[in-house]
N, C-alpha and C. Protein backbone atom coordinates (compact mmCIF):
# COMPACT_ATOMS: atom_id res chain seq x y z
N UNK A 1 -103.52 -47.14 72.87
CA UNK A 1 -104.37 -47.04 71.69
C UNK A 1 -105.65 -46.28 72.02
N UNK A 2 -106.36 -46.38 73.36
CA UNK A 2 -107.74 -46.00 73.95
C UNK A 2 -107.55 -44.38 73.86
N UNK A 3 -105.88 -43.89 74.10
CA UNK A 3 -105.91 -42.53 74.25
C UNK A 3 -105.60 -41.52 73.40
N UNK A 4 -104.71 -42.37 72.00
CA UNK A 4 -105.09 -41.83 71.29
C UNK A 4 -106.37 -41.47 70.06
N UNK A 5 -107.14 -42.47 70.45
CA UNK A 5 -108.75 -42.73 69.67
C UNK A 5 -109.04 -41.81 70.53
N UNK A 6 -108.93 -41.46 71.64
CA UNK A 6 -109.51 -40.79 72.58
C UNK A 6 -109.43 -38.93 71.85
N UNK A 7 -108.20 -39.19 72.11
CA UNK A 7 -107.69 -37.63 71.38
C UNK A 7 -108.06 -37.17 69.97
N UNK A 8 -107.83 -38.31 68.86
CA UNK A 8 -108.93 -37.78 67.87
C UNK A 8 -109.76 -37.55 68.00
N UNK A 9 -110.32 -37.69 68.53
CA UNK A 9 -112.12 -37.66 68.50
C UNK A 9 -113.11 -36.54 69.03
N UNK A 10 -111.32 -35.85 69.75
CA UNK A 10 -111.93 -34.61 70.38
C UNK A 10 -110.72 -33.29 69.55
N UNK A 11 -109.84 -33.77 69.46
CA UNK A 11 -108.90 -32.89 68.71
C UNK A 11 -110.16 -32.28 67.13
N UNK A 12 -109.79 -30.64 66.66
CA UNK A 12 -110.21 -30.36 66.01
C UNK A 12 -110.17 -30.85 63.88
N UNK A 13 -110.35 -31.26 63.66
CA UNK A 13 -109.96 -32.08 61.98
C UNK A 13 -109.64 -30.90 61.30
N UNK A 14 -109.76 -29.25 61.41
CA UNK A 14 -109.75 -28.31 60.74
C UNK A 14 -109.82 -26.92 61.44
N UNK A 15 -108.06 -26.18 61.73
CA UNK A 15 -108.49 -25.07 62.30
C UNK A 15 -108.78 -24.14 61.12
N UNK A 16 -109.93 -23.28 61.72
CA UNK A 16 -110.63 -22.15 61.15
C UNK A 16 -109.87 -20.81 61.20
N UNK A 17 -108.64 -20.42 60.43
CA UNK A 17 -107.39 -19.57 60.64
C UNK A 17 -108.22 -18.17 60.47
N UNK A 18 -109.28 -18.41 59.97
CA UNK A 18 -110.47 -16.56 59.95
C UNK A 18 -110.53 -16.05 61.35
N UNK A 19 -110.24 -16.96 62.33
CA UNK A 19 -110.13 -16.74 63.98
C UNK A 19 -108.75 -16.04 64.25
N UNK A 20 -107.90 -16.29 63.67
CA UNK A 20 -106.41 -16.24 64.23
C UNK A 20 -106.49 -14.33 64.40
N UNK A 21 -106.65 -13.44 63.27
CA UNK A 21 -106.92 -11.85 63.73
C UNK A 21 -107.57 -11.89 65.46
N UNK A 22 -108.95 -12.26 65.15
CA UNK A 22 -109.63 -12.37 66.50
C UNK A 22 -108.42 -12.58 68.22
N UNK A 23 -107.84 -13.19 67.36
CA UNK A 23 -106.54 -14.34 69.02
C UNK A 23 -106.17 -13.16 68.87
N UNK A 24 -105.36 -12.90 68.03
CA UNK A 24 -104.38 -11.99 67.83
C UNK A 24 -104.72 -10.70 68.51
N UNK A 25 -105.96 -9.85 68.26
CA UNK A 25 -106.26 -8.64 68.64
C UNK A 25 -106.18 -8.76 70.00
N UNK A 26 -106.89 -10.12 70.03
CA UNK A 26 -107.80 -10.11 72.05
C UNK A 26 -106.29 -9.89 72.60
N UNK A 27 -105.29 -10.80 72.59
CA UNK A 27 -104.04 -10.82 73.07
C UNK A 27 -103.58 -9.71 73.56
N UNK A 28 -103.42 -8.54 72.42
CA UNK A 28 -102.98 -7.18 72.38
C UNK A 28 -103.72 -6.04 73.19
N UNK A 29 -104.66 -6.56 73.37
CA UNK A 29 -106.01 -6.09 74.17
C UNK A 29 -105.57 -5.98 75.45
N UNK A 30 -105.83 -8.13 75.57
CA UNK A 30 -104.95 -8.22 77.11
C UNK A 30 -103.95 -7.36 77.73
N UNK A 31 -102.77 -7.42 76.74
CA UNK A 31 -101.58 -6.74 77.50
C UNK A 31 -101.75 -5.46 77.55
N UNK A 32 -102.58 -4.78 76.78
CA UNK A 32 -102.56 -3.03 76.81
C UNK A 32 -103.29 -2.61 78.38
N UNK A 33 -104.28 -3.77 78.77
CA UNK A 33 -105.19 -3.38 79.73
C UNK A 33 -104.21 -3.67 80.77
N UNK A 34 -103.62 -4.40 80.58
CA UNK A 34 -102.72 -5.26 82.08
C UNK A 34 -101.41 -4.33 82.17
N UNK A 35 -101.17 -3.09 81.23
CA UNK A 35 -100.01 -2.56 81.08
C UNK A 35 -100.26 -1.33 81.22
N UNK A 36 -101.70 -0.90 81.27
CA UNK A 36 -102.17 0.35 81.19
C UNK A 36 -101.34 1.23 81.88
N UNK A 37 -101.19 1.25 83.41
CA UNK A 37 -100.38 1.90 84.11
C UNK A 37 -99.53 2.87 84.03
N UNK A 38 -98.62 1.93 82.83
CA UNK A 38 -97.51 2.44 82.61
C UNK A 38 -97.40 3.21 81.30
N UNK A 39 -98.91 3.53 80.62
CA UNK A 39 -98.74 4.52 79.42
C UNK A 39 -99.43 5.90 79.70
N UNK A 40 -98.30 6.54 80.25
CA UNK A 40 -98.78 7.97 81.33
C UNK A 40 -99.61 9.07 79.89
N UNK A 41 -99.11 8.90 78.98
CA UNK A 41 -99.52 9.70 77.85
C UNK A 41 -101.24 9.53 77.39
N UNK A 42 -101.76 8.07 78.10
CA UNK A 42 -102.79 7.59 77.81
C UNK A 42 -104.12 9.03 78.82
N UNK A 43 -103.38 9.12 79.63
CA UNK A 43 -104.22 9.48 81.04
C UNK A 43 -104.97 11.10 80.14
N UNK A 44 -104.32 11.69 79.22
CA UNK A 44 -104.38 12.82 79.15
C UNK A 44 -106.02 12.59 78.04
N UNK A 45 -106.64 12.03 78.00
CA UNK A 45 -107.82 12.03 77.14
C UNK A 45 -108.58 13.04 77.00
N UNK A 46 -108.72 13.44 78.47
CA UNK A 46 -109.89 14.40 78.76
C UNK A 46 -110.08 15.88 78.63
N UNK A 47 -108.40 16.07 78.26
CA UNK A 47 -107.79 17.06 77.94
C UNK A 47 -107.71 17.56 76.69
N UNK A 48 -108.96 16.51 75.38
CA UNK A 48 -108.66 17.07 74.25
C UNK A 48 -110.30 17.89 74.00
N UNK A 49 -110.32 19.30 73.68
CA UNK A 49 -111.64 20.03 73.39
C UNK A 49 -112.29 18.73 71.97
N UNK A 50 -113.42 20.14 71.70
CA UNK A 50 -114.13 19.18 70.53
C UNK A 50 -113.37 19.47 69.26
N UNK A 51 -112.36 21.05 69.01
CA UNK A 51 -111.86 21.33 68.16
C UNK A 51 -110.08 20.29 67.70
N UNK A 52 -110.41 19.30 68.87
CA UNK A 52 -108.72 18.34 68.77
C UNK A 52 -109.75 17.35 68.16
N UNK A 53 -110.97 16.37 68.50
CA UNK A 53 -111.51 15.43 68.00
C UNK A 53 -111.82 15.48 66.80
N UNK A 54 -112.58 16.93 66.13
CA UNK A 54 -112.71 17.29 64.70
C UNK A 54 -111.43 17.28 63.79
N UNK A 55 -110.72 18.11 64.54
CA UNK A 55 -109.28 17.72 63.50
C UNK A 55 -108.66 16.38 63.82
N UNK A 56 -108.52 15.53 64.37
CA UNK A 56 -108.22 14.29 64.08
C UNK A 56 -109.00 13.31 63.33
N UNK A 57 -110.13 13.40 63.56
CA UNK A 57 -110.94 13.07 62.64
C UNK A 57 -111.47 13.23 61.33
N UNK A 58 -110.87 14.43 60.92
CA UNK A 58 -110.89 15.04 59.48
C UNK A 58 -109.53 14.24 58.77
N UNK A 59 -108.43 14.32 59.78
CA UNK A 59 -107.07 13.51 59.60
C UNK A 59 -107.38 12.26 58.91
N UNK A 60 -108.49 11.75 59.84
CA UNK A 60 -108.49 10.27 59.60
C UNK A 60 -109.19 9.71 57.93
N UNK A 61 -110.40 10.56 58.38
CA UNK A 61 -111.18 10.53 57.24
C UNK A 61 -110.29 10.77 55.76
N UNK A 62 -109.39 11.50 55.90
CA UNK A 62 -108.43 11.85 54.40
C UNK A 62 -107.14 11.19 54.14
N UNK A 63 -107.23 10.23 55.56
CA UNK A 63 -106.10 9.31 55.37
C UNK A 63 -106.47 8.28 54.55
N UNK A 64 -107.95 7.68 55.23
CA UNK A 64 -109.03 6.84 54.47
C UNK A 64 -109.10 6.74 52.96
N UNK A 65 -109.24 8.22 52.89
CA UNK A 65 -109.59 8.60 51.09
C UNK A 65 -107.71 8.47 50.46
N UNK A 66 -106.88 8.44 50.68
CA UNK A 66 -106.16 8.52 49.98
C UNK A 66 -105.55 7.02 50.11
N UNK A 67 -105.59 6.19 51.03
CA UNK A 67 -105.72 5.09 50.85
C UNK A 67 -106.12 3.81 50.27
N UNK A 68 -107.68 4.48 50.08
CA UNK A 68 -108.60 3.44 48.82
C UNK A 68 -107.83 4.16 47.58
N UNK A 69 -107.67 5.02 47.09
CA UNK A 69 -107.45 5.62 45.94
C UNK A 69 -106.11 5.98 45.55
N UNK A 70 -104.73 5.41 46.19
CA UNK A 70 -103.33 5.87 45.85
C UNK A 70 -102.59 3.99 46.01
N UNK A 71 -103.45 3.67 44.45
CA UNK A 71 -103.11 1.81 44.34
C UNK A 71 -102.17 1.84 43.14
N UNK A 72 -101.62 2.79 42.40
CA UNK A 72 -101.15 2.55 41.20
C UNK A 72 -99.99 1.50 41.58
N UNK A 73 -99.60 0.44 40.57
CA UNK A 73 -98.62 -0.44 41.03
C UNK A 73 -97.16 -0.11 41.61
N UNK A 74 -96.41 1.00 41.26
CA UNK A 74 -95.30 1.43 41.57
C UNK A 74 -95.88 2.14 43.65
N UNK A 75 -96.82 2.06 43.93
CA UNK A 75 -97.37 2.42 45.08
C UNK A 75 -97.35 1.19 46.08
N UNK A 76 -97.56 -0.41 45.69
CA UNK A 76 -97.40 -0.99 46.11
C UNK A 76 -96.10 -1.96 46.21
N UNK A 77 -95.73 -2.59 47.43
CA UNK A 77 -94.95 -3.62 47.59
C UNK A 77 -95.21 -4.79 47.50
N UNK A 78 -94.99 -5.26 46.14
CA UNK A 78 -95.43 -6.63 45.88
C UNK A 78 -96.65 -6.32 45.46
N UNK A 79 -97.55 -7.75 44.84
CA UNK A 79 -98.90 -8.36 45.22
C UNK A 79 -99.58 -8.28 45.85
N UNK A 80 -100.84 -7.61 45.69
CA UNK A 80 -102.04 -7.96 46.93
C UNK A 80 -102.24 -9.19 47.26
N UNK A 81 -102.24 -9.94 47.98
CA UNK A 81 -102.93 -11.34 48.48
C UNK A 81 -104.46 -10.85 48.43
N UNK A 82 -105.17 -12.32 48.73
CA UNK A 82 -106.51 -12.01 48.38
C UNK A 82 -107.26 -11.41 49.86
N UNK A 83 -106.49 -10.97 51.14
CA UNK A 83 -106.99 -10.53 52.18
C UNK A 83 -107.91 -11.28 52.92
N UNK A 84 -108.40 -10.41 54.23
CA UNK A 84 -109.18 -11.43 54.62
C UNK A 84 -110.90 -11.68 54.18
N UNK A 85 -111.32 -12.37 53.48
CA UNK A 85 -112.83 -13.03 53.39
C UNK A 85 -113.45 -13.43 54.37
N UNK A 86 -114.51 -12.82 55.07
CA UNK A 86 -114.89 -13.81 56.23
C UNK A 86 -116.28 -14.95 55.83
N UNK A 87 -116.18 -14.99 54.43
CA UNK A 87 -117.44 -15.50 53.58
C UNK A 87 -118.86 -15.38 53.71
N UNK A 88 -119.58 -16.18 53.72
CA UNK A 88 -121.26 -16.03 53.91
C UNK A 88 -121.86 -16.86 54.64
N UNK A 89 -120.93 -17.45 55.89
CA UNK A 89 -121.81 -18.28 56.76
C UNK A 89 -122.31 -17.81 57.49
N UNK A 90 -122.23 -18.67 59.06
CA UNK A 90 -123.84 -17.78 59.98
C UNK A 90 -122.61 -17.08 60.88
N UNK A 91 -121.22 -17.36 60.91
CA UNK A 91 -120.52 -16.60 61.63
C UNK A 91 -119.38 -15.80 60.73
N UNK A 92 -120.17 -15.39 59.39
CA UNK A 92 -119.50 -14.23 58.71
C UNK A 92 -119.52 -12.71 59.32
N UNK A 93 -120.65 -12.61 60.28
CA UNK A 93 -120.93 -11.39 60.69
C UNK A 93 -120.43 -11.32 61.82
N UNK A 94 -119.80 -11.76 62.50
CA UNK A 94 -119.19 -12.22 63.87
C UNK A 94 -117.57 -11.45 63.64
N UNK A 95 -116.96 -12.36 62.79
CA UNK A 95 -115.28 -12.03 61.94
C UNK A 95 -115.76 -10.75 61.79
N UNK A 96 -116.47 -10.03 60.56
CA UNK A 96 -116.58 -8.80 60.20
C UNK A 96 -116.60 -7.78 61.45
N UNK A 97 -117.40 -8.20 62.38
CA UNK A 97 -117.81 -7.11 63.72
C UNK A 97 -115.72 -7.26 64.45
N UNK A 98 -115.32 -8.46 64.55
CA UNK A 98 -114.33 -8.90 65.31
C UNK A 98 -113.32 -7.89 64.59
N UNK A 99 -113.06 -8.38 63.38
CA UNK A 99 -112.26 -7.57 62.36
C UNK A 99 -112.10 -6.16 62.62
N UNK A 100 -113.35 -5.49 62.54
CA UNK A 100 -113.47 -3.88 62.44
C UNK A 100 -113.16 -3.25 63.96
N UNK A 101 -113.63 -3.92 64.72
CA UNK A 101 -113.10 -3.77 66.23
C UNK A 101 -112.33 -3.72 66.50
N UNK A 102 -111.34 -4.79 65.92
CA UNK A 102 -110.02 -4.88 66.64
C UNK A 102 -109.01 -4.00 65.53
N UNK A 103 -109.38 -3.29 63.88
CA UNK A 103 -108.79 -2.59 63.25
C UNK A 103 -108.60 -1.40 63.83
N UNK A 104 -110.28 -0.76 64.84
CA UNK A 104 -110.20 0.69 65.16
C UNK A 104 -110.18 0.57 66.18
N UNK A 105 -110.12 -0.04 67.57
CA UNK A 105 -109.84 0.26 69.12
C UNK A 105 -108.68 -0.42 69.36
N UNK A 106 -107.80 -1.28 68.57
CA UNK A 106 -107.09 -2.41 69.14
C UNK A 106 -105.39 -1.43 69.14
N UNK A 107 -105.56 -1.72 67.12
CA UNK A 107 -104.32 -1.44 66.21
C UNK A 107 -104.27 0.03 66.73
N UNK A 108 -105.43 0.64 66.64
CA UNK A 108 -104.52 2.48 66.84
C UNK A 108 -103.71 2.52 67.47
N UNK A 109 -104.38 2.00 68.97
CA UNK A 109 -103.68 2.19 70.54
C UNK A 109 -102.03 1.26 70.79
N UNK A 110 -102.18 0.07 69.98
CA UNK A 110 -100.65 -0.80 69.75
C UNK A 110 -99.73 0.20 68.94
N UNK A 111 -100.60 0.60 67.48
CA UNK A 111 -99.14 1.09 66.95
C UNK A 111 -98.91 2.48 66.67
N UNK A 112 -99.75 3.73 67.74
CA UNK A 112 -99.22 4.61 68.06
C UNK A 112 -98.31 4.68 68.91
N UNK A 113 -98.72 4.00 70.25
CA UNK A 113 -97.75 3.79 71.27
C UNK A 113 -96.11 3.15 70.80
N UNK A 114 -96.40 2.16 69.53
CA UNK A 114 -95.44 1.99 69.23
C UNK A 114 -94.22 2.95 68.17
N UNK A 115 -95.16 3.46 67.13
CA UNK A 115 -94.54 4.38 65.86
C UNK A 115 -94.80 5.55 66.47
N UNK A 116 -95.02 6.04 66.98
CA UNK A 116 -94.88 7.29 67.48
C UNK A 116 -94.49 7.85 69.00
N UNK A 117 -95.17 7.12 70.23
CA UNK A 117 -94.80 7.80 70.99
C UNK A 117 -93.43 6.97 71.27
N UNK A 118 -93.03 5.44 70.96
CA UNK A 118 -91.71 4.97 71.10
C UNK A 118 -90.85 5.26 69.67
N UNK A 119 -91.10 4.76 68.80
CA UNK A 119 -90.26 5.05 68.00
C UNK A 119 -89.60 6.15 67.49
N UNK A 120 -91.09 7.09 67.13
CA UNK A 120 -90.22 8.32 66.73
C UNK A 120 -89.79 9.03 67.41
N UNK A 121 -90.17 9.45 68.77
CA UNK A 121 -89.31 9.56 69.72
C UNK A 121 -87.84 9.43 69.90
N UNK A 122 -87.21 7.80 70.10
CA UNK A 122 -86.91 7.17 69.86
C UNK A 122 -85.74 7.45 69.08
N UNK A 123 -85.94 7.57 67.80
CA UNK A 123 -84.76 7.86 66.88
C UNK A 123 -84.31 9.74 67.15
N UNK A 124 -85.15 10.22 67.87
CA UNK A 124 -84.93 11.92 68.06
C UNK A 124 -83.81 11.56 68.94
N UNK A 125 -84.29 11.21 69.97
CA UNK A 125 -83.16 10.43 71.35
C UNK A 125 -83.56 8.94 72.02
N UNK A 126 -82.80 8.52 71.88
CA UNK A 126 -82.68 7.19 73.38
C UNK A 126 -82.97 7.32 74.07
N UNK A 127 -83.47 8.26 74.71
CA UNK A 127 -83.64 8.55 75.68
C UNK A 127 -85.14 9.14 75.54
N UNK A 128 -86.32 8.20 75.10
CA UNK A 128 -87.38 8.96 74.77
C UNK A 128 -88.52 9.35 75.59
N UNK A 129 -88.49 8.80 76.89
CA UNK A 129 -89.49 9.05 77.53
C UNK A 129 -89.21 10.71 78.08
N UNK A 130 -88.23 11.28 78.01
CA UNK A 130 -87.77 12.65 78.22
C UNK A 130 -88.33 13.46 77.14
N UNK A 131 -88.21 13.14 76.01
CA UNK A 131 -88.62 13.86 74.88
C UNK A 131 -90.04 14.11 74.77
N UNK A 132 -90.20 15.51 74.69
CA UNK A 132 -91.24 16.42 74.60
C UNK A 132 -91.61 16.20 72.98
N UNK A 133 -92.96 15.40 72.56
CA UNK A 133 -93.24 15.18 71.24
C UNK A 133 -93.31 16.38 70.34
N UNK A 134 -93.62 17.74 70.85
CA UNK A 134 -93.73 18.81 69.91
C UNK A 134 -92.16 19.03 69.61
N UNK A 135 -91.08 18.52 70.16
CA UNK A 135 -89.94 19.03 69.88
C UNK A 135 -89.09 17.94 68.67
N UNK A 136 -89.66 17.04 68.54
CA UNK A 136 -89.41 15.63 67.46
C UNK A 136 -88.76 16.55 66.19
N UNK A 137 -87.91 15.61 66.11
CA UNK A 137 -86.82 16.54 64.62
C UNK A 137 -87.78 15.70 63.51
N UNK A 138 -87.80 16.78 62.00
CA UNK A 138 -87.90 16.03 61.10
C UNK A 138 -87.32 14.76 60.17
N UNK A 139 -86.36 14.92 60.79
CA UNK A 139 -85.43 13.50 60.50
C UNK A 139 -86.17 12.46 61.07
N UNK A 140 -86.57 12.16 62.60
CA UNK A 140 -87.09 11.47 63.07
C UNK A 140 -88.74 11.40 63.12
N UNK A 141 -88.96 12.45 62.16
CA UNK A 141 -90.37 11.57 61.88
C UNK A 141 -90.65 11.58 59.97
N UNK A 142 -89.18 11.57 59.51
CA UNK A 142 -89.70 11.34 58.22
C UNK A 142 -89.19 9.27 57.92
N UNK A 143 -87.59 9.28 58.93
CA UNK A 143 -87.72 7.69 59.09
C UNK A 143 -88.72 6.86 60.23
N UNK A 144 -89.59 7.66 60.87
CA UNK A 144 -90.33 6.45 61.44
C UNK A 144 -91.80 6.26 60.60
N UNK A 145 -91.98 7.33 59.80
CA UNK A 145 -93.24 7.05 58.57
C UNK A 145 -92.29 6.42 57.80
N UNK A 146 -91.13 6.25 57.62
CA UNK A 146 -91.07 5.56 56.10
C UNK A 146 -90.83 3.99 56.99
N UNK A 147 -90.22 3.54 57.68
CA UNK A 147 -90.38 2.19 58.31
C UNK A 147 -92.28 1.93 58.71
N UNK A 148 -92.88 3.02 58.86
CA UNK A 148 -94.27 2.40 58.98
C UNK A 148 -94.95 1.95 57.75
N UNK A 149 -94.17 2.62 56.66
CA UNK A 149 -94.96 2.59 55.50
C UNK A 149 -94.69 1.14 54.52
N UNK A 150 -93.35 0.77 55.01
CA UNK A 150 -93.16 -0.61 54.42
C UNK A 150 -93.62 -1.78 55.32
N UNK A 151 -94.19 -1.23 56.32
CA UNK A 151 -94.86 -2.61 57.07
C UNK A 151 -96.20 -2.68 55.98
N UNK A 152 -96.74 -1.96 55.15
CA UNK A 152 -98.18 -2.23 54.80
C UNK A 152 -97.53 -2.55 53.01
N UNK A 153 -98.87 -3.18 52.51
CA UNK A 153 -98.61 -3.42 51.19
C UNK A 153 -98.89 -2.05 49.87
N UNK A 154 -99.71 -1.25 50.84
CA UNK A 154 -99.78 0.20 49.95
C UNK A 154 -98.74 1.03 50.81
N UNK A 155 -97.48 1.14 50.43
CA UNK A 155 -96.91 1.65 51.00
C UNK A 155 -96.25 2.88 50.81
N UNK A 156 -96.75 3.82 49.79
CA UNK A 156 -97.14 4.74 49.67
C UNK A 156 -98.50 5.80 50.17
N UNK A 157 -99.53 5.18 50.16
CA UNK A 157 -100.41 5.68 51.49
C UNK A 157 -99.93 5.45 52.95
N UNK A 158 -99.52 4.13 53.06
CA UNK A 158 -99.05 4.11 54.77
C UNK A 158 -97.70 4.66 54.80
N UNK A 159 -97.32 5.47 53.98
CA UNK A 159 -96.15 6.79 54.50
C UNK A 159 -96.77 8.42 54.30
N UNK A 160 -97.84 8.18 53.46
CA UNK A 160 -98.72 9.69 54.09
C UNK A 160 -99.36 9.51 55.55
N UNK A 161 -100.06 8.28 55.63
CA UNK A 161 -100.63 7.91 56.86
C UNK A 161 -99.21 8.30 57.93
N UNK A 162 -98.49 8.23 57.77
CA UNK A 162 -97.46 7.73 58.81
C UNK A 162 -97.13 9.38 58.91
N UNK A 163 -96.81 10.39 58.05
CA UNK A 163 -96.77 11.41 58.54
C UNK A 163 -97.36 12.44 59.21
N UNK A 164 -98.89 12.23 58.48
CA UNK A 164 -99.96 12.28 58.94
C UNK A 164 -100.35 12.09 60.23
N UNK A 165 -100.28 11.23 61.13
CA UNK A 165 -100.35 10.90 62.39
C UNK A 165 -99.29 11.12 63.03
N UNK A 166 -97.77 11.00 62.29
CA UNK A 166 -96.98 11.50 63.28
C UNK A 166 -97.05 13.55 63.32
N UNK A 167 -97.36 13.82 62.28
CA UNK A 167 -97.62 15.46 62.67
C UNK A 167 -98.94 15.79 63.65
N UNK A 168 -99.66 14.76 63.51
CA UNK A 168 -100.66 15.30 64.63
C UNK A 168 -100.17 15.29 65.94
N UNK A 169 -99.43 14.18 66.50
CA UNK A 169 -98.97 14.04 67.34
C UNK A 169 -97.71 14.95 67.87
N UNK A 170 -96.86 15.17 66.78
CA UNK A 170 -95.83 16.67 66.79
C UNK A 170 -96.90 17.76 67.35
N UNK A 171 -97.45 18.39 66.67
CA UNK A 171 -98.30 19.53 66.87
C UNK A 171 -98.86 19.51 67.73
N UNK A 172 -99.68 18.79 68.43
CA UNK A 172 -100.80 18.44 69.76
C UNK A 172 -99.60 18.26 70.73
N UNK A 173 -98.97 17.46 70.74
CA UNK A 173 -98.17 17.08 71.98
C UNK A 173 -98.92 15.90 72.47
N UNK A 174 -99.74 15.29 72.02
CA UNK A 174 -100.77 14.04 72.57
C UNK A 174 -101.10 12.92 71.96
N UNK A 175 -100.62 11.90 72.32
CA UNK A 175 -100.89 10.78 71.61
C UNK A 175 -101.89 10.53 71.38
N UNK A 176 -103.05 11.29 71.57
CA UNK A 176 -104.56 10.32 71.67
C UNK A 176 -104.58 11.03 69.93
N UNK A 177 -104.39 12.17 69.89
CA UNK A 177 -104.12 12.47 68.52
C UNK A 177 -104.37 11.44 67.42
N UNK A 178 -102.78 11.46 66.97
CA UNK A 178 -102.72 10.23 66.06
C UNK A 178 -103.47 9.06 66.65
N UNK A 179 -104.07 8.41 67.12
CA UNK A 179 -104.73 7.12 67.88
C UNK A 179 -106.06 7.21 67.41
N UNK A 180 -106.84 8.34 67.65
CA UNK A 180 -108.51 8.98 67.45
C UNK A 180 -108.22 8.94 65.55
N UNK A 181 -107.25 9.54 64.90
CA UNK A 181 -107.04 9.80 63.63
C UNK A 181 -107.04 8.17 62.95
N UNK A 182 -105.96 7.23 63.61
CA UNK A 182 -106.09 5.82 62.86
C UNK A 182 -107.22 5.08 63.49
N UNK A 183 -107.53 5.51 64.29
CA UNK A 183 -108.89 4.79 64.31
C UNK A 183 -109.73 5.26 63.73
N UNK A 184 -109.91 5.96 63.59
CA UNK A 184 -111.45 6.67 62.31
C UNK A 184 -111.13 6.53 60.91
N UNK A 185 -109.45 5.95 60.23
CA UNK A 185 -108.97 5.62 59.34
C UNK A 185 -109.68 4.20 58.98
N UNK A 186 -108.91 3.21 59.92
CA UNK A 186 -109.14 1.73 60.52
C UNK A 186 -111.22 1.37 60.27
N UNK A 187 -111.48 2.29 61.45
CA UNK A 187 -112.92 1.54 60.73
C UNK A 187 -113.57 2.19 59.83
N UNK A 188 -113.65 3.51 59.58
CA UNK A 188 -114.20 3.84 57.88
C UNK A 188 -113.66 2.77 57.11
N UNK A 189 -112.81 2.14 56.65
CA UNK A 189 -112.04 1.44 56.07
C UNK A 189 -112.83 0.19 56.08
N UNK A 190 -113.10 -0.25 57.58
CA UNK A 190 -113.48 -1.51 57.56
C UNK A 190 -114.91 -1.41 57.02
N UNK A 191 -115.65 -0.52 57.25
CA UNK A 191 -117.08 -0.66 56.86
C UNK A 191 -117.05 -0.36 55.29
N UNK A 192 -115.79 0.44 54.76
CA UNK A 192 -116.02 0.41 53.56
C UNK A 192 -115.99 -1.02 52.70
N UNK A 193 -114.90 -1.57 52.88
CA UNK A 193 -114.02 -2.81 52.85
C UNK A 193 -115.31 -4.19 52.97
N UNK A 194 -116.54 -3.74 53.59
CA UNK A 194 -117.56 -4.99 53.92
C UNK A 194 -118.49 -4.41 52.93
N UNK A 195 -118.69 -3.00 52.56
CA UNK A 195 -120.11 -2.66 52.07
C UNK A 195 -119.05 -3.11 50.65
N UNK A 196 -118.20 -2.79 50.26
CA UNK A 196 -117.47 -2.58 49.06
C UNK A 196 -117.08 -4.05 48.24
N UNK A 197 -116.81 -4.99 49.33
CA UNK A 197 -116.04 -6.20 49.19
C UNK A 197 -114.69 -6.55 48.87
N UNK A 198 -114.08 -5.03 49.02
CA UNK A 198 -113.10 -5.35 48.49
C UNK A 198 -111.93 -5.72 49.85
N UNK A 199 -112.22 -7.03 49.67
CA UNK A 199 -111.55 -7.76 50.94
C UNK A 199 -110.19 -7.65 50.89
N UNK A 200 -109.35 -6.93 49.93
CA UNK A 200 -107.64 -7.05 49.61
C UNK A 200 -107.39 -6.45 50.64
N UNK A 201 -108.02 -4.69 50.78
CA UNK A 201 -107.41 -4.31 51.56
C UNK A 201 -107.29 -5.10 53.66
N UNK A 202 -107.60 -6.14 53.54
CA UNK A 202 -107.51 -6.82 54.79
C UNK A 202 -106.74 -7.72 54.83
């Protein structure tokens, strides 16, 4: 009886699920750093001029804009849920900073590596670590934007997005490409998304 009085008393009465993104990102974090090694495509950073950062970044920025603005209902899958709120307490600004962080340094680097340099790859050949990204058939990067595009609820922007980043990545030959592009998507987004309130899109 002593141990379980014991255990209430320290057990939490209410998890705070506005944390769970936060777990979630750090996690993905973890393994990218502990896995680094082995993403040889990563190494090539230094190799992009200022004229690769401007055009990915122009990418991003117009991925952004067509995103807030391509909501008509036949555009979406399903219902918006009401997204994430991180409300108005003293650790609303904490979530928001956590949120936007882990939208633009976390997600690029997970799901380029994943939708592009594995997947679309990937469906070109089985054999993808051989495959030279400028040589990617259009077959295989018009089904790995359309499987990216039904992971999101505007899924009509996240299949421009999805081509969008996978042509940068065709054309450059470099993953940091598409990665620099959804991240400048990711947090314009997020800062819009806090100044704006419009918490759906989260």
């Amino acid at each position: 009886m002593a141990a379980v009085d014991l255990a209430a008393r320290f057990a939490p009465t209410e998890l705070d699920l506005r944390w769970l993104y936060g777990i979630k990102v750090g996690l993905v974090a973890i393994l990218l750093w502990v896995l680094r090694k082995h993403y040889a495509e990563l190494r090539d950073i230094s190799s992009l001029g200022a004229k690769s950062w401007l055009s990915a970044t122009v990418i991003g920025v117009l991925v952004f804009i067509a995103w807030i603005n391509l909501d008509a209902p036949w555009m979406l899958l399903g219902d918006r849920s009401a997204g994430f709120n991180p409300g108005s307490g003293p650790d609303a600004c904490l979530l928001m900073a956590t949120r936007v962080m882990g939208a633009a340094l976390v997600v690029p680097l997970m799901e380029e590596l994943f939708w592009r340099s594995f997947l679309m790859r990937w469906i070109h050949n089985q054999h993808f670590l051989n495959v030279d990204p400028r040589q990617v058939s259009v077959l295989a990067l018009l089904v790995s934007s359309a499987l990216f595009a039904i992971e999101h609820t505007e899924w009509f922007a996240g299949l421009l997005a999805g081509l969008a980043y996978g042509l940068l990545y065709i054309r450059s030959g470099k993953i940091w490409m598409p990665i620099i592009a959804h991240a400048v998507t990711n947090g314009v987004l997020g800062v819009w998304i806090i100044y704006t309130g419009n918490w759906h899109y989260w």
